[in-house]
N, C-alpha and C. Protein backbone atom coordinates (compact mmCIF):
# COMPACT_ATOMS: atom_id res chain seq x y z
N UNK A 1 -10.88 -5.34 -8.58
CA UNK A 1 -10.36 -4.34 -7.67
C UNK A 1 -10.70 -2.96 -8.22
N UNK A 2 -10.98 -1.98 -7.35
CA UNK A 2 -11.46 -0.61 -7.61
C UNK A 2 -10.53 -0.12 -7.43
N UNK A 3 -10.07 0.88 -8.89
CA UNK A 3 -8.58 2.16 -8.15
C UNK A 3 -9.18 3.32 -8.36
N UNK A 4 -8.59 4.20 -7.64
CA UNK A 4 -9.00 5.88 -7.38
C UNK A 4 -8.03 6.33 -7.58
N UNK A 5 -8.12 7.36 -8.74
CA UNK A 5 -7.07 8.50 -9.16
C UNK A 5 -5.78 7.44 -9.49
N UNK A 6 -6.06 6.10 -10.04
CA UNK A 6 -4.37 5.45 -10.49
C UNK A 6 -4.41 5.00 -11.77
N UNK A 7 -3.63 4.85 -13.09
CA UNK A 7 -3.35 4.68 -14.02
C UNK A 7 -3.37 2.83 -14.07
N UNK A 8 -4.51 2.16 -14.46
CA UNK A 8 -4.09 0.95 -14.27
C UNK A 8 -3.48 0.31 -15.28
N UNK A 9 -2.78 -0.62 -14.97
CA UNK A 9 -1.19 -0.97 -16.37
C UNK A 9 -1.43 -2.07 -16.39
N UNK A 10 -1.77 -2.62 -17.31
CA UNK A 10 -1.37 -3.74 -17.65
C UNK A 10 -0.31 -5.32 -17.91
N UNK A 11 -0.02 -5.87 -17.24
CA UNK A 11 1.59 -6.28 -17.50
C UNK A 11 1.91 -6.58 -18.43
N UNK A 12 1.37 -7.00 -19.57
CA UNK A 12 1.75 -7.23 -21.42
C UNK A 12 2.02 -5.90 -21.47
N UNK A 13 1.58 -5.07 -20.83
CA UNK A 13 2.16 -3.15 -21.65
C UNK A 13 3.38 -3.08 -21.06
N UNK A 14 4.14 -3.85 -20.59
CA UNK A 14 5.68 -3.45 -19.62
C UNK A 14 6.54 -3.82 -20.43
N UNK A 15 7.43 -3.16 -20.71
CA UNK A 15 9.06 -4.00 -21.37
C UNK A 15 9.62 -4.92 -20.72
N UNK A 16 9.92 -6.00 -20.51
CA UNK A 16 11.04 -6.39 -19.80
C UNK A 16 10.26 -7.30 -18.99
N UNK A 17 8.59 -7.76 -19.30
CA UNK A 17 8.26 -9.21 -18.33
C UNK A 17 8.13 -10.06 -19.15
N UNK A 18 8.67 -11.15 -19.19
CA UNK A 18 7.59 -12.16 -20.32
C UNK A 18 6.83 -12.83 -19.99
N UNK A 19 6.44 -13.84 -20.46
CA UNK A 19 5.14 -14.38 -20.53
C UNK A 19 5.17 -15.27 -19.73
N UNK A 20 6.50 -16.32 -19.24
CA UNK A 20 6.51 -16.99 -17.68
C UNK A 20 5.73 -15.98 -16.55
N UNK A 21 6.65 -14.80 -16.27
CA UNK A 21 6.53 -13.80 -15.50
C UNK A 21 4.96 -13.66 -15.61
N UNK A 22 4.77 -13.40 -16.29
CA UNK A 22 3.13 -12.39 -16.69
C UNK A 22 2.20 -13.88 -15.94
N UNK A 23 2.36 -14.71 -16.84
CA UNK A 23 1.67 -16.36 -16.57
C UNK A 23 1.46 -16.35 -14.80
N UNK A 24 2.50 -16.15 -14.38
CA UNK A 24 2.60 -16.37 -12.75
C UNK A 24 2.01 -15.64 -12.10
N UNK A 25 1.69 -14.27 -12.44
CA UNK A 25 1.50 -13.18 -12.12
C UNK A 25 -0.27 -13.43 -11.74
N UNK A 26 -0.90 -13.65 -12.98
CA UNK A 26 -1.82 -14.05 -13.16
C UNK A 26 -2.28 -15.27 -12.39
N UNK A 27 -1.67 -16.28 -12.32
CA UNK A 27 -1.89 -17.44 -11.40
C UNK A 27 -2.17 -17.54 -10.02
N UNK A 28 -1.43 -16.03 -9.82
CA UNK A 28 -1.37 -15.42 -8.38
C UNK A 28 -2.18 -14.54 -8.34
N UNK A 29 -3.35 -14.50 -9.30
CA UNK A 29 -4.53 -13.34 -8.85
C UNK A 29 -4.02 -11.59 -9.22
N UNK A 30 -2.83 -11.64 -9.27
CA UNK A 30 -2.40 -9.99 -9.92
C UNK A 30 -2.49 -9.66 -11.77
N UNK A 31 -3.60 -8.95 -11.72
CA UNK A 31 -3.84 -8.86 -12.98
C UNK A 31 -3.07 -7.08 -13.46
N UNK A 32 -3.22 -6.49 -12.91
CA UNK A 32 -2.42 -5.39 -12.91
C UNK A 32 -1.63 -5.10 -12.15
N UNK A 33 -0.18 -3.92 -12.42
CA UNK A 33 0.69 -3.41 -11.65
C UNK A 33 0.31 -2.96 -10.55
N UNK A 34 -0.72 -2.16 -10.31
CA UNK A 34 -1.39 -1.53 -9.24
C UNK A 34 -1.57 -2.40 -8.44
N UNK A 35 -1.85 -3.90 -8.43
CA UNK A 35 -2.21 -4.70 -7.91
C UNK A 35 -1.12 -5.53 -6.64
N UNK A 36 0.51 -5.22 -7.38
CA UNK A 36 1.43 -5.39 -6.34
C UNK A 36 1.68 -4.03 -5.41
N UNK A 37 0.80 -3.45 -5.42
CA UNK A 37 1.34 -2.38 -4.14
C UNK A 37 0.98 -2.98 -3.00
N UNK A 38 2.36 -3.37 -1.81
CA UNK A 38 2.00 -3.72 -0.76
C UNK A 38 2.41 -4.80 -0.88
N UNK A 39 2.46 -5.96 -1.55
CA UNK A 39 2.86 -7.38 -1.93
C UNK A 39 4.39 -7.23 -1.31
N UNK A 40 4.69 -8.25 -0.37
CA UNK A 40 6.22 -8.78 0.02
C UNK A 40 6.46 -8.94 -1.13
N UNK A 41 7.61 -8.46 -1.66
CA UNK A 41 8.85 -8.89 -2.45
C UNK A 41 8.95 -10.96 -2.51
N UNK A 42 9.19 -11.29 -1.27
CA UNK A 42 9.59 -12.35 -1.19
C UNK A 42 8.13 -13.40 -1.44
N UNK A 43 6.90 -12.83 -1.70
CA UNK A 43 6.02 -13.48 -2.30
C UNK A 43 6.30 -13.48 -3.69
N UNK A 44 6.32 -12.61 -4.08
CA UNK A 44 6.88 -12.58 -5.67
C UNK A 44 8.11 -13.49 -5.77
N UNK A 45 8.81 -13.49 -5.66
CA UNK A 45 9.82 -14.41 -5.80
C UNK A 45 9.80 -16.12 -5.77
N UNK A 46 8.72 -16.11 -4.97
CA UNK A 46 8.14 -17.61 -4.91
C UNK A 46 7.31 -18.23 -6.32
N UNK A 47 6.91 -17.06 -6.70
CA UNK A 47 6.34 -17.09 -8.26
C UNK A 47 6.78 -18.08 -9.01
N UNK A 48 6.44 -19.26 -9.27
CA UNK A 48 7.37 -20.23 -10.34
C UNK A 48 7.41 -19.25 -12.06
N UNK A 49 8.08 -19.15 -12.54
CA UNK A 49 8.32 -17.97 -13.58
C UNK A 49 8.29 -16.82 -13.51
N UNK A 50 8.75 -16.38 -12.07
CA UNK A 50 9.19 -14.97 -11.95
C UNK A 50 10.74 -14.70 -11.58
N UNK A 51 11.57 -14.37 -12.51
CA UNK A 51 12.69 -14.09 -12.28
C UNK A 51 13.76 -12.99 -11.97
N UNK A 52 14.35 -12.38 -11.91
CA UNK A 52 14.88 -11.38 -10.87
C UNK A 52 14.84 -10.02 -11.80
N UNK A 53 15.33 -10.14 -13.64
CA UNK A 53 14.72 -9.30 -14.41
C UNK A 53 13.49 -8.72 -14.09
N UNK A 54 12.25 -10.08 -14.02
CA UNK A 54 10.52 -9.35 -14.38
C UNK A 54 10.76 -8.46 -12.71
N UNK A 55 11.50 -9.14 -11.97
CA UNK A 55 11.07 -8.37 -10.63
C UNK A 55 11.88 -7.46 -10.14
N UNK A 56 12.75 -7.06 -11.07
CA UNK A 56 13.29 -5.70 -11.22
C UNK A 56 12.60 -4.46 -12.04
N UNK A 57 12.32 -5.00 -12.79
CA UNK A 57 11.53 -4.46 -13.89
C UNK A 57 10.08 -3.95 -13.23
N UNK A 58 9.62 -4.55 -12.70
CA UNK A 58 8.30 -4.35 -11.44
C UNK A 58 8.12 -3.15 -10.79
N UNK A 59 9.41 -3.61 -9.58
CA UNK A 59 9.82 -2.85 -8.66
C UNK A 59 9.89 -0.81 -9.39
N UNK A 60 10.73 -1.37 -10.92
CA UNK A 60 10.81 -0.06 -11.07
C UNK A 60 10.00 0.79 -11.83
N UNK A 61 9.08 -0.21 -11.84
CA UNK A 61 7.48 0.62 -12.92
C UNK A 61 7.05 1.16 -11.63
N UNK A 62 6.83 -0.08 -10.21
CA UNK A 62 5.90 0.78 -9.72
C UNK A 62 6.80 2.03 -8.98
N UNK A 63 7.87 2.17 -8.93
CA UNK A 63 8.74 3.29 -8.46
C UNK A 63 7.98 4.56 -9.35
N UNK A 64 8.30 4.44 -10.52
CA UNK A 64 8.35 5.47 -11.76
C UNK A 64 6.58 6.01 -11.41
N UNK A 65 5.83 5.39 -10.87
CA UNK A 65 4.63 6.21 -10.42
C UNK A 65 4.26 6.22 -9.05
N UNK A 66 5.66 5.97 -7.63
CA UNK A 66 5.61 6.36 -6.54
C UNK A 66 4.59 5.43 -5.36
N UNK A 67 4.73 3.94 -6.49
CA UNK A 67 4.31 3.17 -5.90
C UNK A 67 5.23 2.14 -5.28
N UNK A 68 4.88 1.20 -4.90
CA UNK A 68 6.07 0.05 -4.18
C UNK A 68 5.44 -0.97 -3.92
N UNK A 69 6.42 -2.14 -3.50
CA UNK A 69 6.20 -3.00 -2.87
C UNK A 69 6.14 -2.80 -0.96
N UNK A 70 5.43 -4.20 -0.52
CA UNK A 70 5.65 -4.18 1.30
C UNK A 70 7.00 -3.51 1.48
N UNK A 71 7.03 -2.76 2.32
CA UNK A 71 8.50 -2.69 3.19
C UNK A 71 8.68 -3.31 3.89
N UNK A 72 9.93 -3.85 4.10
CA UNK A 72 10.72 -4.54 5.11
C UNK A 72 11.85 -5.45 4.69
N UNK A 73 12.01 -6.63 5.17
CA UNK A 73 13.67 -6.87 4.63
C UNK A 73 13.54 -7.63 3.01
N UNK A 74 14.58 -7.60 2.36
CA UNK A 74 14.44 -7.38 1.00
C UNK A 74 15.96 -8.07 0.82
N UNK A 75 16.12 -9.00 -0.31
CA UNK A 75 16.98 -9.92 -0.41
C UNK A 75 17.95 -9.13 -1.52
N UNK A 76 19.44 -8.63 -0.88
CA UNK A 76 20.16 -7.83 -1.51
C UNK A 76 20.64 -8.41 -2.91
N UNK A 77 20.21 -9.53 -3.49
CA UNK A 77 20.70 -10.24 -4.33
C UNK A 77 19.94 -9.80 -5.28
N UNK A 78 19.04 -9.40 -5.65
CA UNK A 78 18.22 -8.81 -6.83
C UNK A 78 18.67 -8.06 -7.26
C-alpha cells in the first residue's frame, strides 16, 4: 500500500497490542496502523486474538493522528 503525507506505524511499535493481536492483524492482511483506516470495527473484532484492550488501544493511536475506523454503529461494550 502507498501512503501520502502519513507516518506509517508499525504495530510491534504500539504499547498495549500483543502478539495474539499483532498475529491476527497480520493474518488479516493489515500490516500497518494506517492500514485500519476505514476498517468496520466489527471486522476487527472477529479477529481470533484481537481483544477489546488491542482494539482500544487501536482506535486510540489512530485517533491521536486524526485517523479512524468505518463509521457507523459500534458495539458500546468496548
Amino acid at each position: 500500500m502507498f501512503y501520502t503525507g502519513l507516518t506509517v506505524t508499525e504495530f510491534k511499535d504500539l504499547k498495549g497490542i500483543g502478539q495474539p493481536a499483532r498475529n491476527a492483524l497480520a493474518a488479516a492482511g493489515f500490516c500497518h496502523l494506517e492500514d485500519l483506516v476505514g476498517v468496520p470495527e466489527a471486522e476487527l473484532k472477529k479477529l481470533h486474538g484481537m481483544g477489546p484492550k488491542a482494539l482500544r488501544v487501536l482506535k486510540e493511536e489512530l485517533a491521536s493522528r486524526g485517523l479512524g475506523l468505518a463509521e457507523g454503529e459500534q458495539d458500546s461494550a468496548v
